[in-house]
N, C-alpha and C. Protein backbone atom coordinates (compact mmCIF):
# COMPACT_ATOMS: atom_id res chain seq x y z
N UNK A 1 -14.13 47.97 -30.32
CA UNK A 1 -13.59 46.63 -30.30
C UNK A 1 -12.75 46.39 -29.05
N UNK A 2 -11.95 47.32 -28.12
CA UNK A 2 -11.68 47.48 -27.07
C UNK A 2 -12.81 46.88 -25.74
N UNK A 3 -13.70 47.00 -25.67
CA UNK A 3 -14.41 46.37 -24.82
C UNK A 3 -14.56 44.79 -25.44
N UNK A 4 -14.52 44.55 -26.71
CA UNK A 4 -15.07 43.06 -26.81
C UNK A 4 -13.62 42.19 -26.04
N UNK A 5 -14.13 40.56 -25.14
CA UNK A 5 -13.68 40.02 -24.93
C UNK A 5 -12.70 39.18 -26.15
N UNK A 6 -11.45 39.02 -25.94
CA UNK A 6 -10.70 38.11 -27.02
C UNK A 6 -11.43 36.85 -26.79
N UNK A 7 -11.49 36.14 -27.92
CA UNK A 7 -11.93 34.41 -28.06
C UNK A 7 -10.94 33.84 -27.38
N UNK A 8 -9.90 34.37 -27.40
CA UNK A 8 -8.80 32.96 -27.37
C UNK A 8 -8.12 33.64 -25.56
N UNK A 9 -8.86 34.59 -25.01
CA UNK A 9 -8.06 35.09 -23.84
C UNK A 9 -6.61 35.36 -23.56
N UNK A 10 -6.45 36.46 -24.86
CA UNK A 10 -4.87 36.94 -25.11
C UNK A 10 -4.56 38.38 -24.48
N UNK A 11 -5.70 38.10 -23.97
CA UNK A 11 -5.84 39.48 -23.35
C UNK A 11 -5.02 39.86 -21.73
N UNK A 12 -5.94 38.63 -21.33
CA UNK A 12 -5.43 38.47 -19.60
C UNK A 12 -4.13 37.40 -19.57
N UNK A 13 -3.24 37.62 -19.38
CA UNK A 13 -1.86 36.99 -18.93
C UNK A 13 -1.99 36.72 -17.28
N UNK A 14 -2.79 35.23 -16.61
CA UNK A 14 -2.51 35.19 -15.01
C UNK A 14 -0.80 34.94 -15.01
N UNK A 15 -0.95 35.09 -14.17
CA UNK A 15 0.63 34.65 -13.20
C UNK A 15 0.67 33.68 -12.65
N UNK A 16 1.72 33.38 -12.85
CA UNK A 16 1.81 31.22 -12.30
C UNK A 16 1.31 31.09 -11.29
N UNK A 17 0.52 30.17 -11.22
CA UNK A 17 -0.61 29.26 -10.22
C UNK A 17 0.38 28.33 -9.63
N UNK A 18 0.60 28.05 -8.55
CA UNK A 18 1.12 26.86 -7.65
C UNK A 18 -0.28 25.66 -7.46
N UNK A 19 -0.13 25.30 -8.44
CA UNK A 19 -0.98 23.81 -8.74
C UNK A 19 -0.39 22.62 -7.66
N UNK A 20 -0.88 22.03 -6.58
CA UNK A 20 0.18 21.15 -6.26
C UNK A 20 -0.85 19.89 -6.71
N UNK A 21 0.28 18.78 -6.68
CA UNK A 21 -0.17 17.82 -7.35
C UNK A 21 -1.38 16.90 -6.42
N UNK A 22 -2.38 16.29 -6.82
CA UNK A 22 -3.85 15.57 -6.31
C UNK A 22 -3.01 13.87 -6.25
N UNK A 23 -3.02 13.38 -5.05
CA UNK A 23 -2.22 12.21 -4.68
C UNK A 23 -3.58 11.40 -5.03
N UNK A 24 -2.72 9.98 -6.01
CA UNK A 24 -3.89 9.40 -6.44
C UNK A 24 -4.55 8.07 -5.81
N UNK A 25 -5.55 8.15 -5.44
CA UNK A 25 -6.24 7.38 -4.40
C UNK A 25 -5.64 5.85 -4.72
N UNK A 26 -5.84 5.06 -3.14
CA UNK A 26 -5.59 3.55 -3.47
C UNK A 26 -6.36 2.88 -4.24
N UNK A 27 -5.49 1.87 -4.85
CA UNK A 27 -6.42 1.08 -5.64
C UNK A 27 -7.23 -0.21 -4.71
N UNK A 28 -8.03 -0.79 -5.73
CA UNK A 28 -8.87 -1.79 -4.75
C UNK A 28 -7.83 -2.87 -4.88
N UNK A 29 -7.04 -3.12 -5.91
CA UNK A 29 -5.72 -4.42 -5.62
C UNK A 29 -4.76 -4.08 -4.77
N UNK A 30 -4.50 -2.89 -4.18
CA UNK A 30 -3.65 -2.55 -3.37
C UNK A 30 -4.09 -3.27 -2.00
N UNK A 31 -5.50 -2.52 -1.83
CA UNK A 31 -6.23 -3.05 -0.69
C UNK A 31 -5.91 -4.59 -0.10
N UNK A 32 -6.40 -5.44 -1.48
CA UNK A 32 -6.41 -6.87 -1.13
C UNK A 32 -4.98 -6.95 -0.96
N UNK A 33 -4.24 -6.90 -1.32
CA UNK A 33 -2.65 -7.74 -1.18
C UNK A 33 -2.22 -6.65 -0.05
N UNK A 34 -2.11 -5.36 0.49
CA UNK A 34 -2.52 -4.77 2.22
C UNK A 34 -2.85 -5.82 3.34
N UNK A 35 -4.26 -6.55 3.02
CA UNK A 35 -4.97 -7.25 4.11
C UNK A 35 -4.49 -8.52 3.66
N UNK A 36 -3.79 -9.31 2.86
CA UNK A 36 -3.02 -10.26 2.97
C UNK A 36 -1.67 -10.01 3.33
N UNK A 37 -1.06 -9.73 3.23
CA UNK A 37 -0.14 -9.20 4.19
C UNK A 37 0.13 -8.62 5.50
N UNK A 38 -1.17 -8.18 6.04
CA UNK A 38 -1.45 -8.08 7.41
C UNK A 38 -1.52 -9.13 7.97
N UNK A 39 -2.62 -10.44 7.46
CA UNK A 39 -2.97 -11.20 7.65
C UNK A 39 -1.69 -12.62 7.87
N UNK A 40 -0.86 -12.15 6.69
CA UNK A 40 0.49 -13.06 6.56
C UNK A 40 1.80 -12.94 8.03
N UNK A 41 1.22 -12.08 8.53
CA UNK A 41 2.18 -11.29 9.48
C UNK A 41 1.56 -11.44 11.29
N UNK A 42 0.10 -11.98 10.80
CA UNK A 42 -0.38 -12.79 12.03
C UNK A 42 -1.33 -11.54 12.65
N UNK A 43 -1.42 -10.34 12.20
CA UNK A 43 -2.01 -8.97 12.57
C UNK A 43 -3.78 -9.36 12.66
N UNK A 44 -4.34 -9.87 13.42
CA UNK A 44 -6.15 -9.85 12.96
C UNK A 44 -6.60 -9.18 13.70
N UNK A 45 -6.21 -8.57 14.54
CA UNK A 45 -7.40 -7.08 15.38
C UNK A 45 -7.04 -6.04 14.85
N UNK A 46 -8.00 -5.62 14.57
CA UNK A 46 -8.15 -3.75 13.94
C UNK A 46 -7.00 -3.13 14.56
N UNK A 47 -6.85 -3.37 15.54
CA UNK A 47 -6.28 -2.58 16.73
C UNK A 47 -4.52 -2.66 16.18
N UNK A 48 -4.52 -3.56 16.02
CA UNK A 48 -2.97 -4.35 15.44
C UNK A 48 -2.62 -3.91 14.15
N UNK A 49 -3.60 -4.15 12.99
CA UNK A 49 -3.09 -4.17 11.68
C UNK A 49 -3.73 -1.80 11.39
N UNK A 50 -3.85 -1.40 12.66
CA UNK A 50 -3.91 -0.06 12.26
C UNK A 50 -2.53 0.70 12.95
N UNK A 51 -2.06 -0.29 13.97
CA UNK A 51 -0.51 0.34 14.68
C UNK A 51 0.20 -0.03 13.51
N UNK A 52 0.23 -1.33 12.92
CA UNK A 52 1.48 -1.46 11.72
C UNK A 52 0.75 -0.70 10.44
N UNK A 53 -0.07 -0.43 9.97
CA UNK A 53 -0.12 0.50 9.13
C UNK A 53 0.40 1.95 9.14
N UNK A 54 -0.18 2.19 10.89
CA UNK A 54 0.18 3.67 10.75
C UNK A 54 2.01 4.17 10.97
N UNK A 55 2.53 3.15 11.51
CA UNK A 55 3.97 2.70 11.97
C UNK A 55 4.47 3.14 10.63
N UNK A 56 4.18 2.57 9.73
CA UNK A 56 4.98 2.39 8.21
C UNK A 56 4.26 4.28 7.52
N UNK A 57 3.21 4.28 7.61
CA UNK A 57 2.39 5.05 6.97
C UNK A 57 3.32 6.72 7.34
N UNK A 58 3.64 6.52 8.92
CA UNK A 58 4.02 8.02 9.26
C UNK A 58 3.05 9.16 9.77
N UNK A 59 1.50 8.76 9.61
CA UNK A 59 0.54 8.92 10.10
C UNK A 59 -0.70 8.64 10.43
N UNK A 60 -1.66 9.60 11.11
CA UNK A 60 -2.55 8.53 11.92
C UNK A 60 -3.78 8.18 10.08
N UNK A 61 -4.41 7.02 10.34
CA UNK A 61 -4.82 6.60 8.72
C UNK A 61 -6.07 5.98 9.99
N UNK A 62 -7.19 6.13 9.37
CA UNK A 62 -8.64 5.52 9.70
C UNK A 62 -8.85 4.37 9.52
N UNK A 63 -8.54 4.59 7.81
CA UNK A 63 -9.10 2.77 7.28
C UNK A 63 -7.96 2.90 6.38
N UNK A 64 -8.33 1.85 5.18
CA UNK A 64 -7.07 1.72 4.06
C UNK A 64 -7.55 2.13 3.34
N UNK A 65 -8.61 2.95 2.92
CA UNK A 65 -9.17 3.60 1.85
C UNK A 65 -8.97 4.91 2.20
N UNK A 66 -8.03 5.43 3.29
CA UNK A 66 -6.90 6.77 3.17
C UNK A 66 -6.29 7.00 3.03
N UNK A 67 -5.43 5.87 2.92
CA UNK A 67 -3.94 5.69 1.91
C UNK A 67 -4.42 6.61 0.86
N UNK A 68 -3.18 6.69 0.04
CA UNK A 68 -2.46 7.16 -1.14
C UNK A 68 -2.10 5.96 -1.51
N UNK A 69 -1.77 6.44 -3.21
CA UNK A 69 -1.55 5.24 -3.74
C UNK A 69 0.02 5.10 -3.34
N UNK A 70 0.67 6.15 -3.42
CA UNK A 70 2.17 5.54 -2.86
C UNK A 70 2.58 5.35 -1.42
N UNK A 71 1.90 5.59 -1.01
CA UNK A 71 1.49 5.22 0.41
C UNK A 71 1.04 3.35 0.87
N UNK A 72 0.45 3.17 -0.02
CA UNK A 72 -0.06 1.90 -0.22
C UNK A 72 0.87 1.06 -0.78
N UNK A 73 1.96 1.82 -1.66
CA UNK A 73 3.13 0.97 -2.31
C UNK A 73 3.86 1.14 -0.87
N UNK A 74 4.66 1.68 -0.20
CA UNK A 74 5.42 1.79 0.88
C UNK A 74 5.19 1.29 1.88
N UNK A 75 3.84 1.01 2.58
CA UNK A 75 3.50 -0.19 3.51
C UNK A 75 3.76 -1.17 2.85
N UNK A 76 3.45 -1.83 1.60
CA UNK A 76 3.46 -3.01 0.76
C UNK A 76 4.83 -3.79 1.25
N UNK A 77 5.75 -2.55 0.60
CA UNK A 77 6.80 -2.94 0.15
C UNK A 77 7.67 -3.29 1.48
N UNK A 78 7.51 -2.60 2.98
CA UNK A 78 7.66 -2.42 4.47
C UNK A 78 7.20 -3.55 5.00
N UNK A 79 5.75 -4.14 4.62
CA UNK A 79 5.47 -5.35 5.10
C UNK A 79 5.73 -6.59 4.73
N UNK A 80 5.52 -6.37 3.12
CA UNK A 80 5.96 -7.69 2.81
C UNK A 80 5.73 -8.80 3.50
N UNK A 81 6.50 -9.95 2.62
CA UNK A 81 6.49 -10.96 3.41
C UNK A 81 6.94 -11.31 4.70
N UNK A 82 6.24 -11.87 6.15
CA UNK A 82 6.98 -11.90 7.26
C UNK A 82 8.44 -12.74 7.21
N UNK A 83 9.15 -12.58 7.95
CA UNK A 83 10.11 -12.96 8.72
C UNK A 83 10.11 -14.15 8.80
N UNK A 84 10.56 -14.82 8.25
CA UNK A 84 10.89 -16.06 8.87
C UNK A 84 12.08 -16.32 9.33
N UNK A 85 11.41 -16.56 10.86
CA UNK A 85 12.95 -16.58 11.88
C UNK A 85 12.11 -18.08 12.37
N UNK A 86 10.91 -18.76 12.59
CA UNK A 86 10.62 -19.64 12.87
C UNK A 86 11.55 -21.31 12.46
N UNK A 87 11.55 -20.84 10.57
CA UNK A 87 11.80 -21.94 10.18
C UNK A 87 13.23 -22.22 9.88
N UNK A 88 13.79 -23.46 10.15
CA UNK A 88 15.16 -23.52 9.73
C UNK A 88 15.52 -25.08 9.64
N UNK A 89 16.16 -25.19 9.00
CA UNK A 89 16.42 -26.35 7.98
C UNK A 89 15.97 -26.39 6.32
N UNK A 90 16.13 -27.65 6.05
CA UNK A 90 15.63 -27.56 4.27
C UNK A 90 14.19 -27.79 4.40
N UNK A 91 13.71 -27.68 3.06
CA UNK A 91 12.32 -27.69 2.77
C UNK A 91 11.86 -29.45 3.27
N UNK A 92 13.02 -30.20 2.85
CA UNK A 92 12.90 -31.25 3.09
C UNK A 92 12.13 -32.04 4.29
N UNK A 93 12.93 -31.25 5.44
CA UNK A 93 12.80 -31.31 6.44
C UNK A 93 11.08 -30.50 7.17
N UNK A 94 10.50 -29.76 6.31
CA UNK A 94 9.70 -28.96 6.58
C UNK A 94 8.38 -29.46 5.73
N UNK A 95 8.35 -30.79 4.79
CA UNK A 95 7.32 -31.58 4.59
C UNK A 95 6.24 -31.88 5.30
N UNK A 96 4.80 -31.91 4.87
CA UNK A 96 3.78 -32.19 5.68
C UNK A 96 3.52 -33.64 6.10
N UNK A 97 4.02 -34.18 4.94
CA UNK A 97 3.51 -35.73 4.77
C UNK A 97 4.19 -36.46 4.68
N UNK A 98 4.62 -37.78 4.94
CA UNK A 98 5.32 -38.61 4.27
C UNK A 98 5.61 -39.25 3.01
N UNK A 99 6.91 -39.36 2.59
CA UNK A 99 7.22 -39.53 0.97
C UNK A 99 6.56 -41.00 1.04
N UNK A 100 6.78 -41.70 -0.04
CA UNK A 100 7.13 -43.34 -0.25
C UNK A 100 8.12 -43.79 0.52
N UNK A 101 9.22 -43.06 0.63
CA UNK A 101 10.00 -43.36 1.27
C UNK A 101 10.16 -43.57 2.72
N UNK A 102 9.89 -42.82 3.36
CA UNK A 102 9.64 -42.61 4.69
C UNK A 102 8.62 -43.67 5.82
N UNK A 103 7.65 -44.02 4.11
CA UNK A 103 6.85 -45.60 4.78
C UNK A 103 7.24 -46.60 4.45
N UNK A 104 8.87 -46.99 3.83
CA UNK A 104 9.62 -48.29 3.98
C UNK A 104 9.77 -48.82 4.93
């Protein structure tokens, strides 16, 4: 009975494995709200929206389907919405059209 293998492998005791953890790929909603936010920020050449990716990222990245998913949260959250240093005054003032008022 010495040669038979145990069922349950009580036999062999390994020694702790250094498992490191599998970073979990971007999602495809990450993606889209990524390229709107590139896009929000005025970025449209490859050339452009891969310097501010990789800027934020910390390294060199191909496409956006090499992100990480927290990787993809940390540009997100880095790019965000742009800057607005353009606009200033009230919304009021920043109307497209004329009220009723305005054609008295």
């Amino acid at each position: 009975m010495s040669d038979d293998l145990s069922l349950f492998g009580d036999d062999e005791q390994p020694g702790p494995q250094s498992v490191e953890p599998v970073a979990a790929p971007v999602a495809d909603w990450q993606i889209a709200l990524l390229r709107k936010a590139l896009d929000a920020r005025g970025l449209t050449s490859m050339t452009d929206r891969q310097r501010a990716i990789e800027a934020v990222a910390a390294r060199p990245v191909e496409s956006l389907r090499a992100l990480t998913h927290e990787e993809a949260l940390t540009v997100l959250t880095r790019l965000g919405p742009a800057p607005e240093t353009q606009r200033s005054g009230s919304t009021w003032d920043q109307r497209d059209e004329d009220t009723w008022i305005d054609r008295l």
